[in-house]
Protein backbone atom coordinates (compact mmCIF):
# COMPACT_ATOMS: atom_id res chain seq x y z
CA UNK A 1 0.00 0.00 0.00
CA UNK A 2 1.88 3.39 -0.93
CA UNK A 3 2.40 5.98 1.91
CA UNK A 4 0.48 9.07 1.33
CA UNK A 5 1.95 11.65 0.14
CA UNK A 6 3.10 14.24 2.62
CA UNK A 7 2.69 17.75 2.01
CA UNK A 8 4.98 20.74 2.43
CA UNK A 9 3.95 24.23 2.84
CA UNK A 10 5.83 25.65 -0.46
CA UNK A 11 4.26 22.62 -2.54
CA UNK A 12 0.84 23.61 -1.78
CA UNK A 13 1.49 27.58 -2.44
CA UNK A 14 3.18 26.65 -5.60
CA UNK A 15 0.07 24.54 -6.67
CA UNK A 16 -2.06 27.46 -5.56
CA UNK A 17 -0.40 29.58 -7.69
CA UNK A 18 -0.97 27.32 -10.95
CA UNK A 19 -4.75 26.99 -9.97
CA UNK A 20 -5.08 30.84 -9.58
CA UNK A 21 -3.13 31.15 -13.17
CA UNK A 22 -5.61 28.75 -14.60
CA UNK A 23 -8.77 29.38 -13.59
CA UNK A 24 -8.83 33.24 -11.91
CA UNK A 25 -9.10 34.21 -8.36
CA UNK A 26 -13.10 33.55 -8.36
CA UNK A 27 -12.79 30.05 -8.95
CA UNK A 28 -9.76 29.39 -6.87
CA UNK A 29 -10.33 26.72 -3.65
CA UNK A 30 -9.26 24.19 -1.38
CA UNK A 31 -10.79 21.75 -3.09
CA UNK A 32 -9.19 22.84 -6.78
CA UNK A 33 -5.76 22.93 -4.95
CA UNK A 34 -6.16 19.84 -3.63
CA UNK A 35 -7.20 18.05 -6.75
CA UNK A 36 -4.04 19.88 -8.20
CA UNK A 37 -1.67 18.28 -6.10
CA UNK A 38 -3.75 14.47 -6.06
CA UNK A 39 -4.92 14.69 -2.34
CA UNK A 40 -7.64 15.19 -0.44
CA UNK A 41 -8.98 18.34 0.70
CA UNK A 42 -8.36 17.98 4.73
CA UNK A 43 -4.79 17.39 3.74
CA UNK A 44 -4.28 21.47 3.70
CA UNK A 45 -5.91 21.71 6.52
CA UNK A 46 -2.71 20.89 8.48
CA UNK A 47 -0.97 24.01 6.88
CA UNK A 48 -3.91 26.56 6.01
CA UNK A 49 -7.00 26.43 8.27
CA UNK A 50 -8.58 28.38 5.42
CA UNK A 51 -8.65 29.48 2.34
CA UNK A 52 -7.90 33.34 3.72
CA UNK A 53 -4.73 31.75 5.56
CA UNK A 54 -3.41 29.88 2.24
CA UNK A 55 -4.51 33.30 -0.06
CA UNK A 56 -2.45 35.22 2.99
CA UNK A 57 0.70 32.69 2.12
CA UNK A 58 0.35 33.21 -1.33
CA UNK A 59 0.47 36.59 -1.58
CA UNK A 60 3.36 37.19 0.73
CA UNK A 61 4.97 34.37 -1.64
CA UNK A 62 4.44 36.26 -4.72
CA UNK A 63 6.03 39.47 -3.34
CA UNK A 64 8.94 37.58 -1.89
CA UNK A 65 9.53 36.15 -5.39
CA UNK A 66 8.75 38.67 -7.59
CA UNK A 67 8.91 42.32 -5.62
CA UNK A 68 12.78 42.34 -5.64
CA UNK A 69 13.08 45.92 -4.83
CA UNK A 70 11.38 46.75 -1.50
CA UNK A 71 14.91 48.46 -0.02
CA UNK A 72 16.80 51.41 -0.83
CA UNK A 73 20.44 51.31 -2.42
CA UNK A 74 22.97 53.25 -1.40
CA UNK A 75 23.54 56.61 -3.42
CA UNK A 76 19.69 56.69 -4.22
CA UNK A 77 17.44 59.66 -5.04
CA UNK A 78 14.49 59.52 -3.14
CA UNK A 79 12.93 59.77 -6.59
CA UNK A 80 14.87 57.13 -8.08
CA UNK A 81 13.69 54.50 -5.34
CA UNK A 82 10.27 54.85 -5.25
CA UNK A 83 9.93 54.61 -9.02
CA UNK A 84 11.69 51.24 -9.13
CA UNK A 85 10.01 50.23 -5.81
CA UNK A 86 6.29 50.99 -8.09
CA UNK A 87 7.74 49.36 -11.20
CA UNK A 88 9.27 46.11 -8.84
CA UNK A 89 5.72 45.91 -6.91
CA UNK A 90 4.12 46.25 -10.42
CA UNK A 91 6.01 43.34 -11.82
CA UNK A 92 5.07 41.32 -9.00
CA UNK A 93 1.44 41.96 -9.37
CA UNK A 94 1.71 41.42 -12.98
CA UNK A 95 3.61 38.12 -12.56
CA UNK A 96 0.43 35.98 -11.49
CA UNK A 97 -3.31 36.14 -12.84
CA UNK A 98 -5.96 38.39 -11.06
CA UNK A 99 -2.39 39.26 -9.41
CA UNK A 100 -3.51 43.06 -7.85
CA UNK A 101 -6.80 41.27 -6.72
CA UNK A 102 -4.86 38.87 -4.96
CA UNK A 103 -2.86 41.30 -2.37
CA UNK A 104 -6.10 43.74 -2.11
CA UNK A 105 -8.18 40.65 -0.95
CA UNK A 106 -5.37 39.68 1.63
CA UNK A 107 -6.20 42.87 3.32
CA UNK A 108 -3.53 45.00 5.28
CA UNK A 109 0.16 43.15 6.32
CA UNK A 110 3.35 43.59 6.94
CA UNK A 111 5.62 41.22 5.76
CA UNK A 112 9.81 42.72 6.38
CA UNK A 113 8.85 44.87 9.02
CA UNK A 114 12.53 45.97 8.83
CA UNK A 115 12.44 46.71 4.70
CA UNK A 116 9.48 49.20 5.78
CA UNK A 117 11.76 50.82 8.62
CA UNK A 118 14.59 51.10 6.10
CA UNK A 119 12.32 52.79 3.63
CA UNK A 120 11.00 55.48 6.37
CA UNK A 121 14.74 56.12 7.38
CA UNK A 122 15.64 56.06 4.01
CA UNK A 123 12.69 58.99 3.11
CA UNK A 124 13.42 60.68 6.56
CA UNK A 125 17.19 61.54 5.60
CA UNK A 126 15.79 62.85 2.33
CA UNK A 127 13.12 65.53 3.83
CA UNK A 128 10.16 63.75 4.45
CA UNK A 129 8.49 63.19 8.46
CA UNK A 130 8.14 59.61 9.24
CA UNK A 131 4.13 60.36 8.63
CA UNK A 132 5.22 61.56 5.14
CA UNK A 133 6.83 58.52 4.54
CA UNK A 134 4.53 56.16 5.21
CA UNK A 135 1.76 58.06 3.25
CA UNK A 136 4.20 58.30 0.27
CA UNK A 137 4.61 54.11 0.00
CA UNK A 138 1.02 53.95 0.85
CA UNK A 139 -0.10 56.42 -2.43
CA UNK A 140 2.60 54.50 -3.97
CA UNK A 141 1.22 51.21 -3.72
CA UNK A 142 -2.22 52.01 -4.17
CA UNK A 143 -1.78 53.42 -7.28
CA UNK A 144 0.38 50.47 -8.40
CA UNK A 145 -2.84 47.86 -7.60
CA UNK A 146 -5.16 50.63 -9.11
CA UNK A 147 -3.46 50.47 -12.58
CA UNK A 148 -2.49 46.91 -12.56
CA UNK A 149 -6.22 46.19 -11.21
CA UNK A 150 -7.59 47.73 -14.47
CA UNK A 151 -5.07 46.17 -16.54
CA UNK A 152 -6.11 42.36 -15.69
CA UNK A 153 -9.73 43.06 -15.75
CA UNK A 154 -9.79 45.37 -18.63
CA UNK A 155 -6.61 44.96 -20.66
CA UNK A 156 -7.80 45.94 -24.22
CA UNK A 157 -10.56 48.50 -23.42
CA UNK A 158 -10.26 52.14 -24.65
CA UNK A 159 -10.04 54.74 -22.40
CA UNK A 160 -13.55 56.76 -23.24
CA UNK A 161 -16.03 54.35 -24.59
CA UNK A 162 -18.05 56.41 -27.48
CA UNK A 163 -18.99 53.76 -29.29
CA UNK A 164 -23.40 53.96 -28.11
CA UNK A 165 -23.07 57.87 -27.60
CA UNK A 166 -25.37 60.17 -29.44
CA UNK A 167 -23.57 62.10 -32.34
CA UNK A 168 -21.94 65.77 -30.01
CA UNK A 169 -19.09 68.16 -31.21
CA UNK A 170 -15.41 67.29 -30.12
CA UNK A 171 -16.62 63.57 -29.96
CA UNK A 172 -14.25 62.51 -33.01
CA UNK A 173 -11.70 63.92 -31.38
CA UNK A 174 -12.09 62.54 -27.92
CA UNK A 175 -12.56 59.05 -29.67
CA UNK A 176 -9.19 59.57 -31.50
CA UNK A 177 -7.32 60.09 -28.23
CA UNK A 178 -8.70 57.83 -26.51
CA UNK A 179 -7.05 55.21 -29.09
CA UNK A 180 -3.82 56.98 -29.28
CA UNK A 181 -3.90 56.81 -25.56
CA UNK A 182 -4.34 53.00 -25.68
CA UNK A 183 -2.07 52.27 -28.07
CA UNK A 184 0.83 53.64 -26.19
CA UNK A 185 0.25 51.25 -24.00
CA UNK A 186 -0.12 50.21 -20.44
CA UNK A 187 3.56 50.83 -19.34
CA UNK A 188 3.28 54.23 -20.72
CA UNK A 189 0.19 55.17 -19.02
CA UNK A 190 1.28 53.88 -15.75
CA UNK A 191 4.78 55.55 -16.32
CA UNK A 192 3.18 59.15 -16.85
CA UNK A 193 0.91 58.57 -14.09
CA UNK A 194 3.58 57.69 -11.77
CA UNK A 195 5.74 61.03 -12.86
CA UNK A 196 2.76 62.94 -11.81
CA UNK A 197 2.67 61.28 -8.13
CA UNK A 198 6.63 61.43 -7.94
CA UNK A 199 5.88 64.98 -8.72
CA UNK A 200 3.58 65.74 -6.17
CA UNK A 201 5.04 63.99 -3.75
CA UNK A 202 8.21 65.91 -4.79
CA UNK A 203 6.45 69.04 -4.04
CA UNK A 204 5.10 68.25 -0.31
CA UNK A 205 9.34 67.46 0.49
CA UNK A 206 9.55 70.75 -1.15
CA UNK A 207 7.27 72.33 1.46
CA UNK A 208 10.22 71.36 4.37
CA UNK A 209 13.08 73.39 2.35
């Protein structure tokens, strides 16, 4: 009779991961995972309680794996950072299906308490107040999800949808950019939008001069 099969924790989040690249976060479960890896569903149950606990695991696995640039380097612009921090979270998001869904579900964590220190020292000796700080990463990251939320839902859809609008003036036009716009592309459009925040952001440090 063959011994079952014993289960390790990264085995089951790796599994997890090719359900969820499959079949979408809606249709991700216990049981799907299970069948995935040719055991039982209780079998989990030793690692993950839940499906929250094994989405929780997940999540912190695809940042470990994927977000490779949570810390400062030394000689960095303040600038500099935080736009390779966004484009290193981005990729991570980006890396898995229904990816930005994924860590908004998991709620609020924080995984490298000391990576998040380093980053608040880091934007302390540059100008900002620890507060600043914190609500620079925090506008950082949500508008990283925001963009790479629309992205997986929406990937191909224009910007301004005139296709069932009644016949007005200027609606050519606003139809025209709207393509132009999309056919740049989404790492343009998150790349301008993330000048503009770098820019604002550059002008509350300002306000400490």
């Amino acid at each position: 009779m063959p011994h079952p099969r014993r289960l390790e924790r990264p085995a089951i989040i790796a599994a997890t991961i090719s359900v969820l690249n499959d079949t979408g976060l809606d249709a991700l479960s216990l049981h799907a995972v299970a069948q995935r890896l040719g055991v039982r569903q209780p079998a989990l149950y030793h690692h993950f309680p839940s499906k929250a606990a094994l989405l929780d695991a997940v999540a912190a696995d695809v940042l470990d794996r994927w977000h490779t640039a949570r810390r400062p380097q030394p000689g960095d612009a303040w600038q500099d950072f935080l736009a390779r921090n966004a484009h290193s979270f981005r990729s991570a998001l980006l890396a898995v299906r229904d990816g930005a869904r994924l860590i908004a579900v998991t709620g609020p964590r924080a995984p490298e308490p000391a990576s998040a220190l380093a980053r608040i020292e880091f934007l302390e000796a540059q100008g900002f107040t620890a507060v600043e700080a914190v609500l620079a990463a925090i506008a950082v990251s949500r508008y990283v999800i925001g963009c790479v939320l629309e992205q997986q839902l929406a990937p191909t859809r224009a910007l301004v949808d005139t296709e069932h609008d009644e016949p007005a003036p200027g609606l050519d036009r606003l139809r025209r950019v709207s393509e132009q716009i999309v056919q740049l592309g989404p790492d343009h459009e998150f790349d301008a939008g993330l000048r503009a925040l770098l820019a604002g952001l550059r002008a509350t440090r300002a306000g400490h001069d």
